[in-house]
N, C-alpha and C. Protein backbone atom coordinates (compact mmCIF):
# COMPACT_ATOMS: atom_id res chain seq x y z
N UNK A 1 -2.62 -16.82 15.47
CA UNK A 1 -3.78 -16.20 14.88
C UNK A 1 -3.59 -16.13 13.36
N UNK A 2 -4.24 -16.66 12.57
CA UNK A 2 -4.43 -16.55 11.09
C UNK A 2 -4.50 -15.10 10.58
N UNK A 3 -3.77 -14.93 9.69
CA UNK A 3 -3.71 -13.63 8.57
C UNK A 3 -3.93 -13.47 7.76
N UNK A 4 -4.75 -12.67 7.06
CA UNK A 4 -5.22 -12.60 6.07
C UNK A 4 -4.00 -12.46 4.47
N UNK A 5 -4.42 -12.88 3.39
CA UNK A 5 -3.91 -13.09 2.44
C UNK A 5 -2.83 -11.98 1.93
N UNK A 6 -3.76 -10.83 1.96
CA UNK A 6 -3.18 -9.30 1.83
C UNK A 6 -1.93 -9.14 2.87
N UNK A 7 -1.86 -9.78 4.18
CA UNK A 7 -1.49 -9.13 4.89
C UNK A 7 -0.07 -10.46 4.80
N UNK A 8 -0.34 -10.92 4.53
CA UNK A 8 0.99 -12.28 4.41
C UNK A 8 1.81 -11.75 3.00
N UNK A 9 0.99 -11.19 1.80
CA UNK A 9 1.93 -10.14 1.00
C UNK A 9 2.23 -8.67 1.65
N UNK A 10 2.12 -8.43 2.33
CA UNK A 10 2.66 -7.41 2.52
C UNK A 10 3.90 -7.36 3.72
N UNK A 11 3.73 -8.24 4.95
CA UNK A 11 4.81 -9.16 5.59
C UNK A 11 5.82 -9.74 4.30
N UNK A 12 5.86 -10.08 3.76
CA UNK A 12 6.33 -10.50 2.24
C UNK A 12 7.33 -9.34 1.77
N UNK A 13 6.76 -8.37 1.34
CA UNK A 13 7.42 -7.25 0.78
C UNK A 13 8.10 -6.39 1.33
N UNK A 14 7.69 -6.25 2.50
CA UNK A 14 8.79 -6.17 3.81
C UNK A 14 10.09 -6.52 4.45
N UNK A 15 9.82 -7.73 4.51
CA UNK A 15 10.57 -8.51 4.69
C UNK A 15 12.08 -8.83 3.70
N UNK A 16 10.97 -9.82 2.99
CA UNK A 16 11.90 -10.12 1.11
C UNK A 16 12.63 -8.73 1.02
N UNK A 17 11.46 -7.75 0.40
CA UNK A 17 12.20 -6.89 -0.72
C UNK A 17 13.03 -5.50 0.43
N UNK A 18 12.44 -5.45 1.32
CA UNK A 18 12.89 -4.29 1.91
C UNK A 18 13.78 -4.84 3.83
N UNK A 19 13.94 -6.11 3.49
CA UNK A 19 15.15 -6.33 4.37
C UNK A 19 15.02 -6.13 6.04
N UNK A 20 13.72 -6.10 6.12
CA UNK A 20 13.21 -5.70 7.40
C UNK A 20 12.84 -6.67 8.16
N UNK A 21 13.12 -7.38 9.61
CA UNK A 21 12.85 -8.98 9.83
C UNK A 21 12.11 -8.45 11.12
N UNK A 22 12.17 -7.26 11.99
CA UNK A 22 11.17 -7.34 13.11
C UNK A 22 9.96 -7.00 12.59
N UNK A 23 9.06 -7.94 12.72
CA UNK A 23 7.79 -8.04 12.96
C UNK A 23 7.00 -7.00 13.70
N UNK A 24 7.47 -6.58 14.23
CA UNK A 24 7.04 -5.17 15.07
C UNK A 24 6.70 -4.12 14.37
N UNK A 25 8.10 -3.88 13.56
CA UNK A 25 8.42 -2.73 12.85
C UNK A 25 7.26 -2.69 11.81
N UNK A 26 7.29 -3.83 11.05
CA UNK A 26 6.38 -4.38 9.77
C UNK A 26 4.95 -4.23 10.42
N UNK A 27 4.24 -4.19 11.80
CA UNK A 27 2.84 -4.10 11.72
C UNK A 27 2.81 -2.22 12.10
N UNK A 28 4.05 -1.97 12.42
CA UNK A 28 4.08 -0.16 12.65
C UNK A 28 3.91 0.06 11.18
N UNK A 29 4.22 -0.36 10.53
CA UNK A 29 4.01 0.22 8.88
C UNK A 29 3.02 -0.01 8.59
N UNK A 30 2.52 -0.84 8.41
CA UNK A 30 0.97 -1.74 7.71
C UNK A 30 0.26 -0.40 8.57
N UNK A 31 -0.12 -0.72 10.03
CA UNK A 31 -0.75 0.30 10.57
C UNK A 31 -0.87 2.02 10.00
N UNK A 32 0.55 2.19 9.67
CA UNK A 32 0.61 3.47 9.07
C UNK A 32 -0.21 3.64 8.16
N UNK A 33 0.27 2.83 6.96
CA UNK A 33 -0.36 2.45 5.41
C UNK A 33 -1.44 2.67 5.47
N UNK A 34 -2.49 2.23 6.59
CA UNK A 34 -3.89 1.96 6.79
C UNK A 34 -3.83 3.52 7.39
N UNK A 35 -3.53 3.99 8.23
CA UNK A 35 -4.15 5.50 8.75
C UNK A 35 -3.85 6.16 7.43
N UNK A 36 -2.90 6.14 6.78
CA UNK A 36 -2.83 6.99 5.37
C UNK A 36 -3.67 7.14 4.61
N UNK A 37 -4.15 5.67 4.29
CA UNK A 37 -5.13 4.78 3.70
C UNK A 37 -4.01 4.71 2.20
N UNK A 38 -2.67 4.29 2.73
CA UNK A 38 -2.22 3.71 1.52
C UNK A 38 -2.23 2.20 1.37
N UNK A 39 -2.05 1.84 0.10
CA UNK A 39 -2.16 0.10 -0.15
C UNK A 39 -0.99 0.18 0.30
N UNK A 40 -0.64 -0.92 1.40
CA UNK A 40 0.68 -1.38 1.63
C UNK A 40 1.60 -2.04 1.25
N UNK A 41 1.33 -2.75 0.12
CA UNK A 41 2.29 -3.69 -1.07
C UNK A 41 2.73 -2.57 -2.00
N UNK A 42 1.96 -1.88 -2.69
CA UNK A 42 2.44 -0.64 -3.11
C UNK A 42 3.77 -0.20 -2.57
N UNK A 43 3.23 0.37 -1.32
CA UNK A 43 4.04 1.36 -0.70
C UNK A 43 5.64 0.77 -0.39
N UNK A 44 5.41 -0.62 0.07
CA UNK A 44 6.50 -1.72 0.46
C UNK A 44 7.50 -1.86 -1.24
N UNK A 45 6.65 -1.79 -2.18
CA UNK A 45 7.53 -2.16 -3.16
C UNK A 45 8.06 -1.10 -3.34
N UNK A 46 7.46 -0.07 -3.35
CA UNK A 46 8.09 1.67 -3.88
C UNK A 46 9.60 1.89 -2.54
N UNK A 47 9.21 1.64 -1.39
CA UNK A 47 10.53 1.72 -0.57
C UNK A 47 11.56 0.87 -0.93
N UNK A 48 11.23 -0.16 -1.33
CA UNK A 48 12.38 -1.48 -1.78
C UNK A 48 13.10 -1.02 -3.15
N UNK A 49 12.38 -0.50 -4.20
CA UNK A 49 12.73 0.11 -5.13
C UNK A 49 13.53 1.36 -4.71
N UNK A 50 13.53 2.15 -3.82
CA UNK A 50 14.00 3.05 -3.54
C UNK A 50 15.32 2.67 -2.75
N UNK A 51 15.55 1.92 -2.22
CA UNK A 51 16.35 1.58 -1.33
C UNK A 51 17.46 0.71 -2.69
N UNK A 52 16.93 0.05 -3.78
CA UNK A 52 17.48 -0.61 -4.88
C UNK A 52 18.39 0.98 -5.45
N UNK A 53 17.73 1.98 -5.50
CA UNK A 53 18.00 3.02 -6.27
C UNK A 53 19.20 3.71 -5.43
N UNK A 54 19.01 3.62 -4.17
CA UNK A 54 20.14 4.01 -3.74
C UNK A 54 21.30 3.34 -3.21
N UNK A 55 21.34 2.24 -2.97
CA UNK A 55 22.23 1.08 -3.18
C UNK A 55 23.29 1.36 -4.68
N UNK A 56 22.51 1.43 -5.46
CA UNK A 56 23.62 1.69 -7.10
C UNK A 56 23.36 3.09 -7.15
N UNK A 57 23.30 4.33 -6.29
CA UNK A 57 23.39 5.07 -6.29
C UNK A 57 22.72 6.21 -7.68
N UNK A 58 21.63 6.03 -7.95
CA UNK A 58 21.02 6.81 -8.49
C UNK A 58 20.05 7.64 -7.76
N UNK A 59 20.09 7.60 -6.34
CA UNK A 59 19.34 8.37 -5.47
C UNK A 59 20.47 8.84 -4.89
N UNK A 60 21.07 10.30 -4.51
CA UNK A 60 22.10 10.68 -3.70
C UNK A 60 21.75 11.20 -2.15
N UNK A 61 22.51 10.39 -1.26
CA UNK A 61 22.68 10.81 -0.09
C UNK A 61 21.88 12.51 0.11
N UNK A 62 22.19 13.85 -0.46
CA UNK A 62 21.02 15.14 -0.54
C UNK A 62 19.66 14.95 -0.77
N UNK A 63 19.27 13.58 -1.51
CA UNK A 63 17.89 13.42 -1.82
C UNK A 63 17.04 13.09 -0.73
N UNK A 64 17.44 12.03 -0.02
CA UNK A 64 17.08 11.79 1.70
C UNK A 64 16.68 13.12 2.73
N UNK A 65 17.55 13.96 2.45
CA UNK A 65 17.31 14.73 3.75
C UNK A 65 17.23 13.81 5.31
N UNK A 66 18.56 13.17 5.42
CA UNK A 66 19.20 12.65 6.73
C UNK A 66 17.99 11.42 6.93
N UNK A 67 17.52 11.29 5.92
CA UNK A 67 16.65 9.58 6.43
C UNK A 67 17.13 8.57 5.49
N UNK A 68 17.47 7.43 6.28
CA UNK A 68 18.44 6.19 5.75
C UNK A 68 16.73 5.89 4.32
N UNK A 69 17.73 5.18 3.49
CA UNK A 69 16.82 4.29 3.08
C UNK A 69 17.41 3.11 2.14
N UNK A 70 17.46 2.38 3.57
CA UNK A 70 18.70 1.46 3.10
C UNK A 70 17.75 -0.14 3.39
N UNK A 71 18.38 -1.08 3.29
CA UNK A 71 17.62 -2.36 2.96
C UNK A 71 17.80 -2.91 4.62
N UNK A 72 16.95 -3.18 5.50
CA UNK A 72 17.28 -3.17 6.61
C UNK A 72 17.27 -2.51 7.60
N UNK A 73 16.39 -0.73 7.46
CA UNK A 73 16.98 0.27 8.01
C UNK A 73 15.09 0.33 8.98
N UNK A 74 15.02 -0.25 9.60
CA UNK A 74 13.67 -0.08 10.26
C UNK A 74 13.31 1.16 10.38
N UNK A 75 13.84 2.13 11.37
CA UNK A 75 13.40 3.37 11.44
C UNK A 75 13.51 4.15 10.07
N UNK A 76 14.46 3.99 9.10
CA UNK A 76 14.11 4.57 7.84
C UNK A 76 12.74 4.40 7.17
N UNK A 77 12.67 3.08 7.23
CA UNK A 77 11.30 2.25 6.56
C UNK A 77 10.30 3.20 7.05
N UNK A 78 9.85 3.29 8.37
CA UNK A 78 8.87 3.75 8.91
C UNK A 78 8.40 5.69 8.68
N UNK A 79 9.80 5.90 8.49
CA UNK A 79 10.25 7.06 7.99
C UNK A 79 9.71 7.46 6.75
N UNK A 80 9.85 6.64 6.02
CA UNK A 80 9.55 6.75 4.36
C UNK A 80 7.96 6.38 4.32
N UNK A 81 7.79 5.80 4.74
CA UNK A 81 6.13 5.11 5.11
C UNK A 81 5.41 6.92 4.75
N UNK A 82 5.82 7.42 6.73
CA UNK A 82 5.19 8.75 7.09
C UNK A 82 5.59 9.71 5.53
N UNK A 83 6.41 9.69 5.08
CA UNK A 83 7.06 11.16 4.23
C UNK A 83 6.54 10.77 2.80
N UNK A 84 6.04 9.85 2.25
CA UNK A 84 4.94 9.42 1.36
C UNK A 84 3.45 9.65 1.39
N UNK A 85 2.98 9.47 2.65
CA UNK A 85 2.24 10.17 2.50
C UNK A 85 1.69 11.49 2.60
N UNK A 86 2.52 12.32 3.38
CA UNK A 86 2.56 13.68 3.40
C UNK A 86 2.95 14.58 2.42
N UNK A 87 3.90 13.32 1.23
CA UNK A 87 4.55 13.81 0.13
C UNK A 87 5.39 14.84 0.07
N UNK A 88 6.60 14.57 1.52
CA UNK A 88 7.63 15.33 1.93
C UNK A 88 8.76 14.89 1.03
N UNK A 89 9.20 15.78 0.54
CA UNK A 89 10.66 15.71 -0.61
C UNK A 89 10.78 14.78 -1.47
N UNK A 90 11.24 13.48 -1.45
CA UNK A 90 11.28 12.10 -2.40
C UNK A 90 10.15 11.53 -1.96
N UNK A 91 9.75 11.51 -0.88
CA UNK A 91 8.46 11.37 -0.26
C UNK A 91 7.18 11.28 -1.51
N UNK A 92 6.89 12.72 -2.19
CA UNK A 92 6.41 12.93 -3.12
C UNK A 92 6.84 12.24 -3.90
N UNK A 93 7.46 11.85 -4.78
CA UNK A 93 8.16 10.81 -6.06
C UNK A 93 7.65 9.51 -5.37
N UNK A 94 7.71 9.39 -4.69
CA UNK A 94 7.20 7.53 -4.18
C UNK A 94 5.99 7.53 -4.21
N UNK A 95 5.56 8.47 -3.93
CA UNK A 95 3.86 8.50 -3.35
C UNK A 95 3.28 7.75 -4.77
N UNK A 96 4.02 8.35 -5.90
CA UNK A 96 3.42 7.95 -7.04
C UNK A 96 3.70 6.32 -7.72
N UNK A 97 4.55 6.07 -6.99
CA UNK A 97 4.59 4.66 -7.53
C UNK A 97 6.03 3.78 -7.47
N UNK A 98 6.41 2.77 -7.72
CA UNK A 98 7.92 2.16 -7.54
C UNK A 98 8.18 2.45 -9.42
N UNK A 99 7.32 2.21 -10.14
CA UNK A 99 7.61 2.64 -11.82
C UNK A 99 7.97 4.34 -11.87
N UNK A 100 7.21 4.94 -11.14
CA UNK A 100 7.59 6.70 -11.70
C UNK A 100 8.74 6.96 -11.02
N UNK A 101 9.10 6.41 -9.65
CA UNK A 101 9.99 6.79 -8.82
C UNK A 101 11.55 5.72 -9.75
N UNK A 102 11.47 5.09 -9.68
CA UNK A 102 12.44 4.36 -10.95
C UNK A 102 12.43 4.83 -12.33
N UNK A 103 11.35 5.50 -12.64
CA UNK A 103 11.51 6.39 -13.97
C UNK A 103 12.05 7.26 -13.74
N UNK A 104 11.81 8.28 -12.78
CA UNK A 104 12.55 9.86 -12.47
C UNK A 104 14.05 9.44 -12.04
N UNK A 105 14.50 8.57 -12.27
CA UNK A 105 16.22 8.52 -11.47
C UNK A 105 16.69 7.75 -12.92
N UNK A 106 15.82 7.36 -13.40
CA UNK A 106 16.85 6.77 -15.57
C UNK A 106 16.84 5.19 -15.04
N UNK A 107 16.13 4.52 -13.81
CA UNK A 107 16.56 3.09 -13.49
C UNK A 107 15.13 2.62 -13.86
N UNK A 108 14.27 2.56 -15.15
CA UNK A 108 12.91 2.15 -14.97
C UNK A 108 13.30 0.41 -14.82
N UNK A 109 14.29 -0.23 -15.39
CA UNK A 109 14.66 -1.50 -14.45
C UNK A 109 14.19 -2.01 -13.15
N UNK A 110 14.88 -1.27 -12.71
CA UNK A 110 14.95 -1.07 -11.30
C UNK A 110 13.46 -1.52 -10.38
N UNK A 111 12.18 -1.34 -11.32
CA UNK A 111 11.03 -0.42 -10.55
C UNK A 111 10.91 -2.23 -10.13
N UNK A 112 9.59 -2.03 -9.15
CA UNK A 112 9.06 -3.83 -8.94
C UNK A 112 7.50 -3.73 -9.37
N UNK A 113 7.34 -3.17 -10.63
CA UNK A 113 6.42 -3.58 -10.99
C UNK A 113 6.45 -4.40 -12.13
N UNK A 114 4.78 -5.36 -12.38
CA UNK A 114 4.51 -6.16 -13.38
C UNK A 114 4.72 -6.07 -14.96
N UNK A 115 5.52 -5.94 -15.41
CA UNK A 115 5.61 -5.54 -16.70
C UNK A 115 4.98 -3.83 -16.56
N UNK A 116 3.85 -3.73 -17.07
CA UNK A 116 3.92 -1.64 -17.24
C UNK A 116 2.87 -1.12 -16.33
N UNK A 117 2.41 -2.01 -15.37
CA UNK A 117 1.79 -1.64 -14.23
C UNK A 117 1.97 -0.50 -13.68
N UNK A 118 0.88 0.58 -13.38
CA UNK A 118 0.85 1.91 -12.99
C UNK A 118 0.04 1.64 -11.40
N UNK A 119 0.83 0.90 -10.89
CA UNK A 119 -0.05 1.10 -9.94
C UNK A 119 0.51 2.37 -8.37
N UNK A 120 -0.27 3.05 -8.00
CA UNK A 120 0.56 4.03 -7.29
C UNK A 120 0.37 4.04 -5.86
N UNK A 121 1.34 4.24 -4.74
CA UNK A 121 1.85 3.63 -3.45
C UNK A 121 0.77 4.14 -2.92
N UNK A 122 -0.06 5.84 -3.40
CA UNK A 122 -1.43 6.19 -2.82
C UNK A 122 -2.46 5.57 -3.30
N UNK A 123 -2.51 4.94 -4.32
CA UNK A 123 -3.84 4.13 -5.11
C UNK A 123 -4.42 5.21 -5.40
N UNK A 124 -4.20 6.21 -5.86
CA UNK A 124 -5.11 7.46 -6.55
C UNK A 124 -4.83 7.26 -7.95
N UNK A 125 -6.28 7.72 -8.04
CA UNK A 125 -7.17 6.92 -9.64
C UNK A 125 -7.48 6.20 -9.74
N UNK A 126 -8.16 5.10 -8.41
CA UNK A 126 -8.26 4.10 -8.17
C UNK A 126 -7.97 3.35 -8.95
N UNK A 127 -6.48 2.97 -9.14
CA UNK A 127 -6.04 1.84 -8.81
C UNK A 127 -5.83 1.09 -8.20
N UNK A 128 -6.92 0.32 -7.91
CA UNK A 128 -6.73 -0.23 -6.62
C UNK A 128 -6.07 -2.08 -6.90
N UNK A 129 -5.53 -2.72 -6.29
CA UNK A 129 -6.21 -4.24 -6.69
C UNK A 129 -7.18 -5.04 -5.79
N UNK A 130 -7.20 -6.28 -6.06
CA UNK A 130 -8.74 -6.92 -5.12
C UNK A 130 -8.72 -7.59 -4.26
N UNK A 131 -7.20 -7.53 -3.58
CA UNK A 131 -7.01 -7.56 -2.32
C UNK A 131 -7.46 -6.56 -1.18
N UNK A 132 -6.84 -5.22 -1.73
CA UNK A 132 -7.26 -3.74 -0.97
C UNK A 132 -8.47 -3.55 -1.23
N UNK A 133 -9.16 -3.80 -2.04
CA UNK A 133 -10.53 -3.65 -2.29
C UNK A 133 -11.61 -4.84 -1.29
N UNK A 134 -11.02 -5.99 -1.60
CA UNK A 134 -11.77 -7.48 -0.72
C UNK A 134 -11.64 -6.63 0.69
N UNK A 135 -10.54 -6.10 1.49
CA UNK A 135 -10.34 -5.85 2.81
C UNK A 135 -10.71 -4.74 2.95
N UNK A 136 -11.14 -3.44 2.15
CA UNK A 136 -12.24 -2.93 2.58
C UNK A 136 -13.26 -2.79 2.60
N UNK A 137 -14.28 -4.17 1.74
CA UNK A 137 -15.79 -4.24 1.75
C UNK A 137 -15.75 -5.42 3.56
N UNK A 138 -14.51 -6.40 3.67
CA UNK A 138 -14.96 -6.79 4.47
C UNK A 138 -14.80 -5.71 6.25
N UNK A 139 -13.72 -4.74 6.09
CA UNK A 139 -13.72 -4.06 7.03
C UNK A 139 -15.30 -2.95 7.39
N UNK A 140 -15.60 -2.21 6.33
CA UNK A 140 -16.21 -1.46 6.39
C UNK A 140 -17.85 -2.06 6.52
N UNK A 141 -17.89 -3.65 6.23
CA UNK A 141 -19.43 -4.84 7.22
C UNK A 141 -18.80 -4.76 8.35
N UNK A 142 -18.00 -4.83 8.89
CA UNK A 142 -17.33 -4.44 10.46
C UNK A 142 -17.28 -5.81 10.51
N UNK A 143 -16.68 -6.45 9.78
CA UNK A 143 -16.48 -8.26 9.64
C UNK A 143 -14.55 -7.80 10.21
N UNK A 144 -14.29 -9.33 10.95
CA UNK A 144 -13.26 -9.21 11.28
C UNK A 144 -12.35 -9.82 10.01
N UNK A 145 -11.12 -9.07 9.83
CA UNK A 145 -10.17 -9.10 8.68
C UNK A 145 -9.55 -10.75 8.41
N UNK A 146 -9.62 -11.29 9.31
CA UNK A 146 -9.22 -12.65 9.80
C UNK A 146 -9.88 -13.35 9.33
N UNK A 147 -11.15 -13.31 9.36
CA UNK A 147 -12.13 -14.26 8.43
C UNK A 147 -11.84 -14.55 7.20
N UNK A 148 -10.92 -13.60 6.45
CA UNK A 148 -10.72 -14.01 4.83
C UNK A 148 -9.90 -15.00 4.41
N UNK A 149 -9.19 -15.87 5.76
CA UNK A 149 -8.44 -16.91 5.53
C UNK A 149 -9.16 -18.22 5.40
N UNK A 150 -10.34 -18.11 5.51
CA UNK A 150 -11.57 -18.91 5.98
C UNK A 150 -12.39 -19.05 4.27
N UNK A 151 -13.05 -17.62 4.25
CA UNK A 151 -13.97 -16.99 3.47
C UNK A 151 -13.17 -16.47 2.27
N UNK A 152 -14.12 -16.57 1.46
CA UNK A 152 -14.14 -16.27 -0.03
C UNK A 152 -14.77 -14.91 -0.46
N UNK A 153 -14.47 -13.97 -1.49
CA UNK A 153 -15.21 -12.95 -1.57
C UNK A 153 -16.42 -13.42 -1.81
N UNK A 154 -16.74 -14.42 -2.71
CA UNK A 154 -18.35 -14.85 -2.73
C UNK A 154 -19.02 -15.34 -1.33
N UNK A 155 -18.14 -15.68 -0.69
CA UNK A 155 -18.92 -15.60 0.72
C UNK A 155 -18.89 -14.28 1.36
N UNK A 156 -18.38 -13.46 1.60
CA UNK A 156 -18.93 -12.19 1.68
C UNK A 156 -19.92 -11.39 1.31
N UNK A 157 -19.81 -11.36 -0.37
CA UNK A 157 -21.34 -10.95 -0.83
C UNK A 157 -22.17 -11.70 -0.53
N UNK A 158 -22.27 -12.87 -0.07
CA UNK A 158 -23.39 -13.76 -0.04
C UNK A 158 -23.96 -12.85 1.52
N UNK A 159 -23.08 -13.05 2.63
CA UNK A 159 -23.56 -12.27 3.94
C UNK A 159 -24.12 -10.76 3.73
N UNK A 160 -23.16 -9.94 2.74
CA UNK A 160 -23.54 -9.08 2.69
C UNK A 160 -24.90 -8.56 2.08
N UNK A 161 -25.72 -9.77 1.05
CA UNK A 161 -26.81 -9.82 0.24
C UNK A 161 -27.82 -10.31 1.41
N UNK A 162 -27.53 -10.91 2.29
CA UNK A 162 -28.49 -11.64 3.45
C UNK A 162 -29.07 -10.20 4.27
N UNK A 163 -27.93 -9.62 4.92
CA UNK A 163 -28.24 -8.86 5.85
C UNK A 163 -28.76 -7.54 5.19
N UNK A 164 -28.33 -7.12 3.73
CA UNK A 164 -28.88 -5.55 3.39
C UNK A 164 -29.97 -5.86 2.15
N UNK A 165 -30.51 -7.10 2.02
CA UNK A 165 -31.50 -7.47 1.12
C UNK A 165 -30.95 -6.85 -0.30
N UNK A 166 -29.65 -7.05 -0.48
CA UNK A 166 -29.75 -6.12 -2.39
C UNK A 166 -28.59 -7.61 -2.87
N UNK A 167 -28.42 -7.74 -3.53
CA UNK A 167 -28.43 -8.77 -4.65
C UNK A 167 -27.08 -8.46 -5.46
N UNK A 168 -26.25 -8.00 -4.64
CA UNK A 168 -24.47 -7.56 -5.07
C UNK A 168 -24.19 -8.85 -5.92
N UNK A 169 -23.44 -8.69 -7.12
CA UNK A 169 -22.75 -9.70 -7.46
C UNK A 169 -21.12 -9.37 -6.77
N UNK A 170 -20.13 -10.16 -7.31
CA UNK A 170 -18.98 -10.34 -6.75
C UNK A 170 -18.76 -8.79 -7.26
N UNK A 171 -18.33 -9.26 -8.62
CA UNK A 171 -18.08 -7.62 -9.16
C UNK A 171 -18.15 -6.70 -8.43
N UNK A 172 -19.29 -6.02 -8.14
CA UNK A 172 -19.85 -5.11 -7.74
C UNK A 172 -19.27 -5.48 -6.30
N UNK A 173 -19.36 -6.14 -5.27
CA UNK A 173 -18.83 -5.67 -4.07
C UNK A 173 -17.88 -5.13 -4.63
N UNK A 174 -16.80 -5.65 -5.37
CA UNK A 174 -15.54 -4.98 -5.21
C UNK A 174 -15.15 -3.85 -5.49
N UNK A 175 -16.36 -3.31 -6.29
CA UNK A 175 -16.37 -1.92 -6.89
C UNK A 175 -17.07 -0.66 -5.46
N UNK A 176 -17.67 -1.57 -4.83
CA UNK A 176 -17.68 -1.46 -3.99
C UNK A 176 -16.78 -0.56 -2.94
N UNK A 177 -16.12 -1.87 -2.87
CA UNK A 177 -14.56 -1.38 -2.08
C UNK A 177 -13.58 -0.37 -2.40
N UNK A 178 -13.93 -0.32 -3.75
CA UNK A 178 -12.77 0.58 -4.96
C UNK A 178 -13.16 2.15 -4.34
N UNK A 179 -14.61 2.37 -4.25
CA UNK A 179 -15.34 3.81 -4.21
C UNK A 179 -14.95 4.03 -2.73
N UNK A 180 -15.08 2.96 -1.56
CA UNK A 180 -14.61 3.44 -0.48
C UNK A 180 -13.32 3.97 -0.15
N UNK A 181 -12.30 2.95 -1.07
CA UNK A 181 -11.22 3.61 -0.92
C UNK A 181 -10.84 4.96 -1.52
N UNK A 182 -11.08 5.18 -2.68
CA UNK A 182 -11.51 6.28 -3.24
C UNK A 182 -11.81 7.56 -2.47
N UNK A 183 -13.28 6.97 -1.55
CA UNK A 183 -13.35 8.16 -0.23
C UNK A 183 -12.76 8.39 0.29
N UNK A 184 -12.05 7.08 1.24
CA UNK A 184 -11.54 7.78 1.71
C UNK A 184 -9.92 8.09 1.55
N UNK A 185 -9.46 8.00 0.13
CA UNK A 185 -8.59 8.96 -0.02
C UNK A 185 -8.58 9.69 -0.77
N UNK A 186 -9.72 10.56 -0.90
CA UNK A 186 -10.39 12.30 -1.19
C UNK A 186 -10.64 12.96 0.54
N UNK A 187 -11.25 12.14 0.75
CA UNK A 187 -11.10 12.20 2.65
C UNK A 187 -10.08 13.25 3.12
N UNK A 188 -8.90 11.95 3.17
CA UNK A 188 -7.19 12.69 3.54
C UNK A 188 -6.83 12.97 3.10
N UNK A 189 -6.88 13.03 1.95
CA UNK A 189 -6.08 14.80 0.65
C UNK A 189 -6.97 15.78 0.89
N UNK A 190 -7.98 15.76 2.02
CA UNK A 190 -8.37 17.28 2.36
C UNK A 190 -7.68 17.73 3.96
N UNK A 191 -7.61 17.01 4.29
CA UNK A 191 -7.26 17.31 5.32
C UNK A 191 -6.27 16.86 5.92
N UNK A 192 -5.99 16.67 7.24
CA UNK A 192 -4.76 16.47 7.94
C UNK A 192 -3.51 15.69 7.33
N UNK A 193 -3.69 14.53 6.49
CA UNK A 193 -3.06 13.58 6.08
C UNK A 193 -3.04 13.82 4.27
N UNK A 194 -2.19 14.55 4.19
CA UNK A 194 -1.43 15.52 2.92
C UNK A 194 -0.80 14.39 2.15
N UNK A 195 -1.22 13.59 1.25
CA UNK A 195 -0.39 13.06 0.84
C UNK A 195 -0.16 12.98 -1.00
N UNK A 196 1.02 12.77 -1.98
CA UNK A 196 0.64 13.27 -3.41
C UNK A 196 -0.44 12.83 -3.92
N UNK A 197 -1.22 13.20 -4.68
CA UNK A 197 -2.14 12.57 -5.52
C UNK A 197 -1.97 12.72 -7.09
């Protein structure tokens, strides 16, 4: 079955940066990411960074609170996933990003972001990019996610201009997508799913 673009980087960052090879484990996370409604490349780089940080030991064994977060450590991974977004102990420090969480320990080296990229593991302040944004204008047409290996965002707005008669440019879907995500993570920072903002 074909995968979408987003989802082959984020298998990617998993994998590569955070040492994780069951496939299992990696769609228990993605899945998470998505009930959180965190971007999952984010979140994947901020654990890999974290796991970098404690490897050369600028994260100490007390900072964990008894959860591995080691390169390889599946149930840690999944661990850190949940405690990010609830913004339980270091939990909180990740939530914000692989740059702040590598800033707060003196390793801004360390971080895996693009040169001074702020982008944060919750995407609050929408930051989003136009991957997470493409996959939720096409989720929320109730289009299957799979199609984007096929389809182009301009083929999307094009369906999406057919069926609701309004005249979206590309842009604009994606801004689109930006405000949904947005919702819905004002959504789950009210309620059940606590995570930093």
């Amino acid at each position: 079955m074909p995968s979408t673009k987003s989802e082959d980087k984020t298998v990617r960052v998993f994998t590569s940066n955070c040492g994780i090879q069951d496939h299992d484990v990696i769609y228990q996370a993605m899945d998470l990411c998505d009930n959180y409604g965190l971007d999952t490349i984010a979140v994947g780089k901020t654990i890999a960074t974290g796991m970098k940080l404690c490897q050369q030991g600028f994260i100490k064994p007390d900072d964990l609170e008894g959860v591995p977060l080691e390169f390889g450590n599946a149930n840690g991974l999944l661990e850190w996933v949940r405690k990010i977004a609830y913004g339980e102990g270091l939990g909180a420090i990740m939530a914000l990003g692989s740059k702040h969480l590598a800033d707060t320990f003196g390793a801004v080296k360390l971080s895996m972001t693009a040169k001074k990229e702020k982008r944060s593991a919750s995407n609050a302040g929408g930051s989003h990019d136009q991957d997470s944004e493409l996959t939720t204008v096409i989720d929320s047409a109730g289009l299957c996610l799979f199609s984007s290996s096929a389809l182009e965002l301009s083929d999307y707005t094009e369906l999406v201009n057919a069926v609701t008669g309004f005249n979206y440019t590309d842009e604009e879907m994606l801004t689109c997508g930006e405000r949904i995500l947005n919702n819905e993570q004002l959504y789950n920072s009210r309620g059940e799913n606590r995570y930093a903002l």
